[in-house]
Protein backbone atom coordinates (compact mmCIF):
# COMPACT_ATOMS: atom_id res chain seq x y z
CA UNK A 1 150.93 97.84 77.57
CA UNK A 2 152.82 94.65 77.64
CA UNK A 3 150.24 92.95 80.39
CA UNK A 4 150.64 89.07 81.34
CA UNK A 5 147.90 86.88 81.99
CA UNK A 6 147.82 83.49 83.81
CA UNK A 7 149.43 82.47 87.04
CA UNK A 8 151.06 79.01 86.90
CA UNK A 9 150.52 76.77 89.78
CA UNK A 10 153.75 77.62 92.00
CA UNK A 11 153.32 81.01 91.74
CA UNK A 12 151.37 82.94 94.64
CA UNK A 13 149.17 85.83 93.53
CA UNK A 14 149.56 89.06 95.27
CA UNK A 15 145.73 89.54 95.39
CA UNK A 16 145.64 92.35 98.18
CA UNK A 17 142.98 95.41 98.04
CA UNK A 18 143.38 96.51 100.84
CA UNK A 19 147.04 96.97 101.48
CA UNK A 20 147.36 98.38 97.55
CA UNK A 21 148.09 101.96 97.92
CA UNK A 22 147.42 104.01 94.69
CA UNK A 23 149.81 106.77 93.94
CA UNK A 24 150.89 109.30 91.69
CA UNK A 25 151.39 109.13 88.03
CA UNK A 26 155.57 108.82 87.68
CA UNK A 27 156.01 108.43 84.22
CA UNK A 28 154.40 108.62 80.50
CA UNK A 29 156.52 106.05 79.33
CA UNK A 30 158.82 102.73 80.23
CA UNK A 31 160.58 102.84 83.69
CA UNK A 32 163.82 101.62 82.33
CA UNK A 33 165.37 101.79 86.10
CA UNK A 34 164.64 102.55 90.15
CA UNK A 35 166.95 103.43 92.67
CA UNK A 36 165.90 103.25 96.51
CA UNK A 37 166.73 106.40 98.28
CA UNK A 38 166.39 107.05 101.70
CA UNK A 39 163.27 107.55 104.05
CA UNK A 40 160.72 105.92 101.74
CA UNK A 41 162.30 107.79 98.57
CA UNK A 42 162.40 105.81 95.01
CA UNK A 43 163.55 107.43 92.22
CA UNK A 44 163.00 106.44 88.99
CA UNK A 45 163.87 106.93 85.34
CA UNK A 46 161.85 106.41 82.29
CA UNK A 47 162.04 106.51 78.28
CA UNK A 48 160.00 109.53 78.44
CA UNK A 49 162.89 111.55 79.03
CA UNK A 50 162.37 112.15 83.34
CA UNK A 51 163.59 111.09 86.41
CA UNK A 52 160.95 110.71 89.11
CA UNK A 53 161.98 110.98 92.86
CA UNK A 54 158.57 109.11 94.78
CA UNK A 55 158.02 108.36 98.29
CA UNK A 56 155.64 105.60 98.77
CA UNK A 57 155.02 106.42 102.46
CA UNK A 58 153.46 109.86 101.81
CA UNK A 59 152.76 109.85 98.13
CA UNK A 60 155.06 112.79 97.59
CA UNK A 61 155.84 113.14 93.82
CA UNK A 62 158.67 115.35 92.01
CA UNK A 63 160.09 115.30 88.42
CA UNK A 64 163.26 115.93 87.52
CA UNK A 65 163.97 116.74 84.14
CA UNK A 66 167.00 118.13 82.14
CA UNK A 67 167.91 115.01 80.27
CA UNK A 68 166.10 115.70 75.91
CA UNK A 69 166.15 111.88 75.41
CA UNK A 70 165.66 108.55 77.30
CA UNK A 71 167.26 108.25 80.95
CA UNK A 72 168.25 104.91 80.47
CA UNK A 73 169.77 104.32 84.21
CA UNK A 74 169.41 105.94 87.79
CA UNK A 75 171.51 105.48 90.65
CA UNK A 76 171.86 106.91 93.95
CA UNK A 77 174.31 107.03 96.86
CA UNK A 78 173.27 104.83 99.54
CA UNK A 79 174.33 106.21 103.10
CA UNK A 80 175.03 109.56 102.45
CA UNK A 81 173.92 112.71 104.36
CA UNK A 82 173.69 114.56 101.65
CA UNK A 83 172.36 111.96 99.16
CA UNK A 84 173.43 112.08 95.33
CA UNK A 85 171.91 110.52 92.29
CA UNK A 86 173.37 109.96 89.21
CA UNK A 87 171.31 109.76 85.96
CA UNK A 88 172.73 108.44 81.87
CA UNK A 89 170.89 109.53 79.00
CA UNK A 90 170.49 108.17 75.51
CA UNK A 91 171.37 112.12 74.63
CA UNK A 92 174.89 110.92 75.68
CA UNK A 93 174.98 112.75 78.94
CA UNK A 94 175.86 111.89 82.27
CA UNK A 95 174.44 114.20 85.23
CA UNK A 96 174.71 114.32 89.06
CA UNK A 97 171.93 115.59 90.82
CA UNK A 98 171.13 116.90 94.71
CA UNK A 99 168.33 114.93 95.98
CA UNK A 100 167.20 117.79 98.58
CA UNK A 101 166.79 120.13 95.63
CA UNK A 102 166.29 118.69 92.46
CA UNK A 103 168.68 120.31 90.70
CA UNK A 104 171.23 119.56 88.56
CA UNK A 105 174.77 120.19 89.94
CA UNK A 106 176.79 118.07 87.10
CA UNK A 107 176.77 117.23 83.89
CA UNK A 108 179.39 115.12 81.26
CA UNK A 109 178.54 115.85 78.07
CA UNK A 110 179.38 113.18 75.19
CA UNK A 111 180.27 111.08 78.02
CA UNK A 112 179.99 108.08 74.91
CA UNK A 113 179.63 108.14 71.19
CA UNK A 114 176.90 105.84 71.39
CA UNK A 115 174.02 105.01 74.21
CA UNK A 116 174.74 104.69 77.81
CA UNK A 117 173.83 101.04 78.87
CA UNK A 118 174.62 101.64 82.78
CA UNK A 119 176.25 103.57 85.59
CA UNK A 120 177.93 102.19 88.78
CA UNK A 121 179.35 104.29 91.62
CA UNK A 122 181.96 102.24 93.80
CA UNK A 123 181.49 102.19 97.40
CA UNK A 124 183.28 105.20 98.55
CA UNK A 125 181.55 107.19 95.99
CA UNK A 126 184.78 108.67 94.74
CA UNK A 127 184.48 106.79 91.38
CA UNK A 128 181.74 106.45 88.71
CA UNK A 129 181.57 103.34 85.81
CA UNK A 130 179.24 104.19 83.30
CA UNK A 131 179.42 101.36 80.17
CA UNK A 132 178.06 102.08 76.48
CA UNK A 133 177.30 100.09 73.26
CA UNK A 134 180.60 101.84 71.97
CA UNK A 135 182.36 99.03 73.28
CA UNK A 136 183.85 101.08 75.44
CA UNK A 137 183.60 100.97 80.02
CA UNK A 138 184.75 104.49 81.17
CA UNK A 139 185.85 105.23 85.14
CA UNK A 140 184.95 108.51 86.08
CA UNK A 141 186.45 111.09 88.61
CA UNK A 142 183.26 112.49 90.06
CA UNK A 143 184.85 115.57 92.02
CA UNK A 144 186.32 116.19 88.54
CA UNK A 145 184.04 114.83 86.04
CA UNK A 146 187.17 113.74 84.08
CA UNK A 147 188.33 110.19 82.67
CA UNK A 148 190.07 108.45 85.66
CA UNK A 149 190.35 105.18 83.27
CA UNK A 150 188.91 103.82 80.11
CA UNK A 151 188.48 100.16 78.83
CA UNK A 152 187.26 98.64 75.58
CA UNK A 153 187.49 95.38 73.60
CA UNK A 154 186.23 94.23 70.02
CA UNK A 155 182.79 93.30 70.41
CA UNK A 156 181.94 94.74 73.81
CA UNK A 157 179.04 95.92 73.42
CA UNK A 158 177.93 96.75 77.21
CA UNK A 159 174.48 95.51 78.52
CA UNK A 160 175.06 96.01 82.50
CA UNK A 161 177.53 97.35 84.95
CA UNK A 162 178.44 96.82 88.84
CA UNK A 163 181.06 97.79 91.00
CA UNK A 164 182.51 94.63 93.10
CA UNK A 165 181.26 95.56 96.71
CA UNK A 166 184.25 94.03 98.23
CA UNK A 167 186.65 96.08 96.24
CA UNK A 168 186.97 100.30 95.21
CA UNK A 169 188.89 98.87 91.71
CA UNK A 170 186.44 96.27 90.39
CA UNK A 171 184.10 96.66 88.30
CA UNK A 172 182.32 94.27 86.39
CA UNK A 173 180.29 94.78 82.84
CA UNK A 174 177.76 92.36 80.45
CA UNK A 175 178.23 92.34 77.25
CA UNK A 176 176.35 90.90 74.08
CA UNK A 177 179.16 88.58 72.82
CA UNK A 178 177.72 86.38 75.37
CA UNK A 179 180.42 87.26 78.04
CA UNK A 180 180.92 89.12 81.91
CA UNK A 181 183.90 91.22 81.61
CA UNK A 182 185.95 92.35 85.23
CA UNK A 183 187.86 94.99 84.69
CA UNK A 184 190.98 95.55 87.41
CA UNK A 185 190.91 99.74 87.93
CA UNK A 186 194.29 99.92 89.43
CA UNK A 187 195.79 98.57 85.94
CA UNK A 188 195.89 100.12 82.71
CA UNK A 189 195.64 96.93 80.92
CA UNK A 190 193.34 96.49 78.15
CA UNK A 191 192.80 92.68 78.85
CA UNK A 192 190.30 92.33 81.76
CA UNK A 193 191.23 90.43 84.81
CA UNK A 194 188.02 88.41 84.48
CA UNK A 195 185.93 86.66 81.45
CA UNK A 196 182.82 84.85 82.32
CA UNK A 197 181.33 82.97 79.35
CA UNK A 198 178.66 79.67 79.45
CA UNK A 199 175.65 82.02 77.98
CA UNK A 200 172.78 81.23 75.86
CA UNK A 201 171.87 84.52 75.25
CA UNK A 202 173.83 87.64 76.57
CA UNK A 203 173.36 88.86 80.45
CA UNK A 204 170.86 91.46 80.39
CA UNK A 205 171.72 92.68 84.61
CA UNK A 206 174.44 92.29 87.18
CA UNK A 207 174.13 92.19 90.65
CA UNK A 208 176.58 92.15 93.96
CA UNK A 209 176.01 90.42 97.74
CA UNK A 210 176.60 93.35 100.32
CA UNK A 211 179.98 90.83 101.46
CA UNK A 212 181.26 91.13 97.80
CA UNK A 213 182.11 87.57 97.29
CA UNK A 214 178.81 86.59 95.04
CA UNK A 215 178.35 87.94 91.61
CA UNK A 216 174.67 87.46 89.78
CA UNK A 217 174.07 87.66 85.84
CA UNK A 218 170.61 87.71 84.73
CA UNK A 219 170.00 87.20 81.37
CA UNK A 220 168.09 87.57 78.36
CA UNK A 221 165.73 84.39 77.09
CA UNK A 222 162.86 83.72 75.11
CA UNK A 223 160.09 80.82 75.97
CA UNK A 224 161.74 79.65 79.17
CA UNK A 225 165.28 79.16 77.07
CA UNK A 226 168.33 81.26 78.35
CA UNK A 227 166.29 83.38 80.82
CA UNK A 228 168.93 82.41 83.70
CA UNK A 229 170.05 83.75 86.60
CA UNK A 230 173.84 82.91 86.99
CA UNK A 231 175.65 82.95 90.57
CA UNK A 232 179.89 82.96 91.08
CA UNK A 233 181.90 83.07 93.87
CA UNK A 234 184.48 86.04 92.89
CA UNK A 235 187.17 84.69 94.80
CA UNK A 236 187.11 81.20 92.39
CA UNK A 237 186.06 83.41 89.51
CA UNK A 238 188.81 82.48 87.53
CA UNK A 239 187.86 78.62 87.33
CA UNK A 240 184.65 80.29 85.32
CA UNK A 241 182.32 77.77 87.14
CA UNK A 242 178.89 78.85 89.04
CA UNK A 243 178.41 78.61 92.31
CA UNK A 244 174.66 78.49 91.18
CA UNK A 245 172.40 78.57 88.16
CA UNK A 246 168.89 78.92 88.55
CA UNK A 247 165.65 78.54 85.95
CA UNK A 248 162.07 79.67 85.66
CA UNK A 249 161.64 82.81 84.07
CA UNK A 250 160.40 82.81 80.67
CA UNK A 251 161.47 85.87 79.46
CA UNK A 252 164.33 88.16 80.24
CA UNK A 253 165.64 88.38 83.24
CA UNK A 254 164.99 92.32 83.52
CA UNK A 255 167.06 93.20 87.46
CA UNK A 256 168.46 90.77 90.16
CA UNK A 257 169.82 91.88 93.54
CA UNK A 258 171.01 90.11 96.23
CA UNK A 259 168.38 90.21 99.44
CA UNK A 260 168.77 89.05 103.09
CA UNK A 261 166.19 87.86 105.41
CA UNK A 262 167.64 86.07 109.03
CA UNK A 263 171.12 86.24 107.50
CA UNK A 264 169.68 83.91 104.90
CA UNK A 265 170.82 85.18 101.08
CA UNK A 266 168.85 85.24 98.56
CA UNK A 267 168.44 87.04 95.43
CA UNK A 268 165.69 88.67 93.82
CA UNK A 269 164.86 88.82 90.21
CA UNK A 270 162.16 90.14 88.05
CA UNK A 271 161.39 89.55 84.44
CA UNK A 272 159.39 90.68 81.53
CA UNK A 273 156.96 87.87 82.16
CA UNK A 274 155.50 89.99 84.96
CA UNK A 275 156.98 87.71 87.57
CA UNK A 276 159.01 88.00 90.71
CA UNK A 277 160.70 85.31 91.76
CA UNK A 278 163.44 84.75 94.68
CA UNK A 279 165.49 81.90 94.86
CA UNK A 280 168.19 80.91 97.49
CA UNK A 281 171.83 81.37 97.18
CA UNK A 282 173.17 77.92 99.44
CA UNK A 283 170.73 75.25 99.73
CA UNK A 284 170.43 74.11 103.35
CA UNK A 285 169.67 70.46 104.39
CA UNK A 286 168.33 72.16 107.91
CA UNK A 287 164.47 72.96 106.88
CA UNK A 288 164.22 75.87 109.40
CA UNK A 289 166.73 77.74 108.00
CA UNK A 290 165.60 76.85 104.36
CA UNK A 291 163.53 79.58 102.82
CA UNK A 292 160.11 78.71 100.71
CA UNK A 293 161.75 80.67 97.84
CA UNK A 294 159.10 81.11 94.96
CA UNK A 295 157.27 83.30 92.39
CA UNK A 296 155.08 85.60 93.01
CA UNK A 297 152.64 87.14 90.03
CA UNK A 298 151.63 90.68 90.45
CA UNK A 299 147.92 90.94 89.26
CA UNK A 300 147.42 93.56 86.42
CA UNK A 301 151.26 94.05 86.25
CA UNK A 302 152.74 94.82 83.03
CA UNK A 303 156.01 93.34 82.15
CA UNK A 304 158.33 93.89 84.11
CA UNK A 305 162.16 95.90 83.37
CA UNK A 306 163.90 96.84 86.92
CA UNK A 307 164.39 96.31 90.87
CA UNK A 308 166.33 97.45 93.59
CA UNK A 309 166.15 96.40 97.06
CA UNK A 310 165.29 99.21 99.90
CA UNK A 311 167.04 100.21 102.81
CA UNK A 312 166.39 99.04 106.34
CA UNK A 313 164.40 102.28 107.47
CA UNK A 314 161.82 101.69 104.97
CA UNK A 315 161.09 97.88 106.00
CA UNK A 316 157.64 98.01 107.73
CA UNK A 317 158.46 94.82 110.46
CA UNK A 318 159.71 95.91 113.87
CA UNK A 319 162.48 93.05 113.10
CA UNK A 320 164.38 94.16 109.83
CA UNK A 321 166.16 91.34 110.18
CA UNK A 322 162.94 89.28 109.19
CA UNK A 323 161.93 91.24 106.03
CA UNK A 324 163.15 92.65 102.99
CA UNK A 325 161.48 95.38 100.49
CA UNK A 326 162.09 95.74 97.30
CA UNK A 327 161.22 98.35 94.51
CA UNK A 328 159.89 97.19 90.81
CA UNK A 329 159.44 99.48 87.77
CA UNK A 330 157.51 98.43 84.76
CA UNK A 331 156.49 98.76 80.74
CA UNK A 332 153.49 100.69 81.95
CA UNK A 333 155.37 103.72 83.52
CA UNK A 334 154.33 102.28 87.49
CA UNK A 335 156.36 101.21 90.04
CA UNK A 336 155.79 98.81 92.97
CA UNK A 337 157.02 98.88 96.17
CA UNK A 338 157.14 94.92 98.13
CA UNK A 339 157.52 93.82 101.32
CA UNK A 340 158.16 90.39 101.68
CA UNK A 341 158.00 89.02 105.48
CA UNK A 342 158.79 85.59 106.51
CA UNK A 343 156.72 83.74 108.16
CA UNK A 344 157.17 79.96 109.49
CA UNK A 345 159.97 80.17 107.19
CA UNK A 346 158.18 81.18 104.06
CA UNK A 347 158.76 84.61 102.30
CA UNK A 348 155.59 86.47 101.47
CA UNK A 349 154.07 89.86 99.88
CA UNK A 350 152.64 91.91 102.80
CA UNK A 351 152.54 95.36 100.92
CA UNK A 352 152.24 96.29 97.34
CA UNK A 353 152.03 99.85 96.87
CA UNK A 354 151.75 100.66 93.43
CA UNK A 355 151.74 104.33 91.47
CA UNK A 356 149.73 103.88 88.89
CA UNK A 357 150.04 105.92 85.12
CA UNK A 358 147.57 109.23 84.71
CA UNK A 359 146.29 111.31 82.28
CA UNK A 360 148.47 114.41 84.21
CA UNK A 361 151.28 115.10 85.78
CA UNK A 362 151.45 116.05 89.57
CA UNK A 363 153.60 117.99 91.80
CA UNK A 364 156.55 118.60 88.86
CA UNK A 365 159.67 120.08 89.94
C-alpha cells in the first residue's frame, strides 16, 4: 500500500538485515500519528480505530481501544512519573489515558462539531489545544475537562497544532487558507497575535526547538512543488520572514521535529515519498561542526505520514549527546524506529527496527 520505488543519487539507502528487528503487527490500517513514550515505549494511532502502545526494545505489544472511528492524533506527556497520553478521534472525542494500565480515565465528548485535526499539551501539562476543521482551536482544562479558552476565524480550517515550548500561553495552529495562526492564551481576543502566510499549498505539520525560539511548518506539495519545510525565529515572528526554507521532498511533508546531535540543530522531516530527510537549522562556515545533513530512503517503506523524536534513555550510543532516534509511522500500518549516529561529522542510520503488518493481532489489551 502506497510503496515508493527508486532511490535518487543523494539519498543513502538504509539496506541493513541484520540490525532490522521484526516486530509485532500494530495496526490494520494507516498510522496517522506516534508519540515516544518512555523506556523504549511508542505509541501509536491508526485509521483503524486503535491506539497501539509498542516497545521496540522487547517487542512488547498492547492495544488500546475505546475510540468507534479513526484516532487521528496521539500524544503523550514527556517526563512524567506517571505518564499520560492523550488520544482525538474522528468520533469527535477526546480521551486521556494511563499508560501503566491502559485504561481510559477521561473522555470529552463532542469535543468539535467536525474532525479533530490535532492535540497539543503545553509544557506543564495543565493545558490541552486540540484544533478541528470547524474552524474552531479549543484550550482545554485537563483536571476539569472543561473549555479554558476557545478561538476561531472564517476560514480556519485547522491542519496542525503546537504549543510554543518557550511559553504555557502559545499555541500555534495550520490552517488550509494557506496561513500559521498564534494564538495568545492569556487574551480573549479573537484576532491571533501571529499570522504566518508565504504558502504554496497549506502547512500540513508544526514543529517546536526544545529552546522555543524556532518554529517549523511542513507542508503539503505535489511533484517537488510546495512540499517545504518553513523555519521562523518566534521572537522576529512578526516581520513574517523565515529564518530558513528548505526543498527536496516531493510530496507532503507528513511530520517535522526539531533534533539535536553535539548541540548542533537540526530538524527532521518525513514525507509521503517514503523519504527521511534532515536538514540543518544555521549553516556553519566551520566544516567540523557542519553536519552531512541528507536523505535517507527506507527500503520497502510505504509512504510515509508521522515522526516524533525519542527520548534520551532510548538512544543506543553511550554519548547521547552524539545521536538522536526518531520514531516513523506509515500507510502500511508499521512503524520504524531510527537511530541516526554521527560519525566524522556525518549523520547515519545505525538501527531500523521495524513492526511489520500481520494477518492477527497479538497481545491486545
Amino acid at each position: 500500500m502506497g510503496n515508493c520505488s527508486g532511490t535518487s543519487r543523494n539519498e543513502t539507502r538504509l539496506d541493513m538485515p541484520s540490525q532490522t528487528l521484526t516486530t509485532p503487527c500494530l495496526h490494520h490500517g494507516y498510522i496517522l500519528s506516534v508519540s515516544s513514550l518512555r523506556n523504549g515505549d511508542v505509541c501509536s494511532s491508526s485509521d483503524d480505530a486503535t491506539i497501539s502502545i509498542y516497545n521496540w526494545r522487547n517487542n512488547d505489544h498492547r492495544v488500546l481501544r475505546g475510540h468507534k472511528k479513526a484516532v487521528s492524533r496521539v500524544i503523550s506527556t514527556k517526563d512524567s512519573v506517571s505518564q499520560k497520553i492523550w488520544s482525538a478521534s474522528r468520533d469527535l472525542s477526546i480521551k486521556q489515558w494511563d499508560h501503566d494500565s491502559g485504561k481510559c480515565v477521561q473522555t470529552i465528548n463532542d469535543a468539535h462539531t467536525l474532525n479533530i485535526a490535532g492535540i497539543a499539551l503545553n509544557s506543564d501539562g495543565e493545558r490541552l489545544g486540540s484544533g478541528s476543521r470547524d474552524y474552531s482551536v479549543k484550550v482545554w482544562d485537563v483536571n476539569t475537562g472543561k473549555v479554558a479558552a476557545e478561538y476561531s476565524a472564517p476560514r480556519n480550517i485547522v491542519t496542525c497544532l503546537v504549543w510554543s515550548e518557550g511559553s504555557n500561553c502559545h499555541l500555534f495552529q495550520g490552517a488550509e487558507d494557506l496561513c500559521v495562526r498564534g494564538w495568545d492564551t492569556r487574551q480573549s481576543s479573537k484576532v491571533p497575535a501571529e499570522h504566518l502566510t508565504g504558502f504554496q499549498y497549506f502547512p500540513s505539520c508544526l514543529a517546536q526547538s526544545n529552546c522555543g525560539n524556532l518554529l517549523a511548518a511542513g507542508c503539503k506539495g505535489f511533484n517537488g512543488v510546495g512540499c517545504d519545510i518553513k523555519v521562523w525565529d518566534i521572537r522576529c515572528v512578526r516581520t513574517g520572514k523565515f529564518l530558513r526554507e528548505f526543498s527536496g521532498h516531493q510530496q507532503d511533508v507528513t511530520g517535522c521535529k526539531f533534533i539535536s546531535v553535539r548541540d548542533i540543530p537540526g530538524i527532521v522531516s518525513v514525507s509521503r515519498d517514503c523519504s527521511v530527510r534532515t536538514w540543518p537549522v544555521f549553516p556553519d562556515s566551520n566544516p567540523v561542526r557542519q553536519l552531512s545533513f541528507q536523505s535517507h530512503a527506507l527500503p520497502d517503506q510505504s509512504s510515509l505520514t508521522c515522526v516524533d523524536t525519542m527520548s534520551a534513555d532510548n538512544i543506543l550510543n553511550d554519548d547521547s549527546r552524539s545521536a538522536a532516534m526518531i520514531c516513523v509511522g506509515d500507510m502500511d500500518g508499521s512503524v520504524s524506529v531510527i537511530n541516526f549516529e554521527l560519525h566524522s561529522d556525518e549523520l547515519i542510520c545505525s538501527l531500523r527496527a521495524k513492526s511489520l503488518p500481520s494477518v492477527s493481532d497479538q497481545n491486545e489489551e
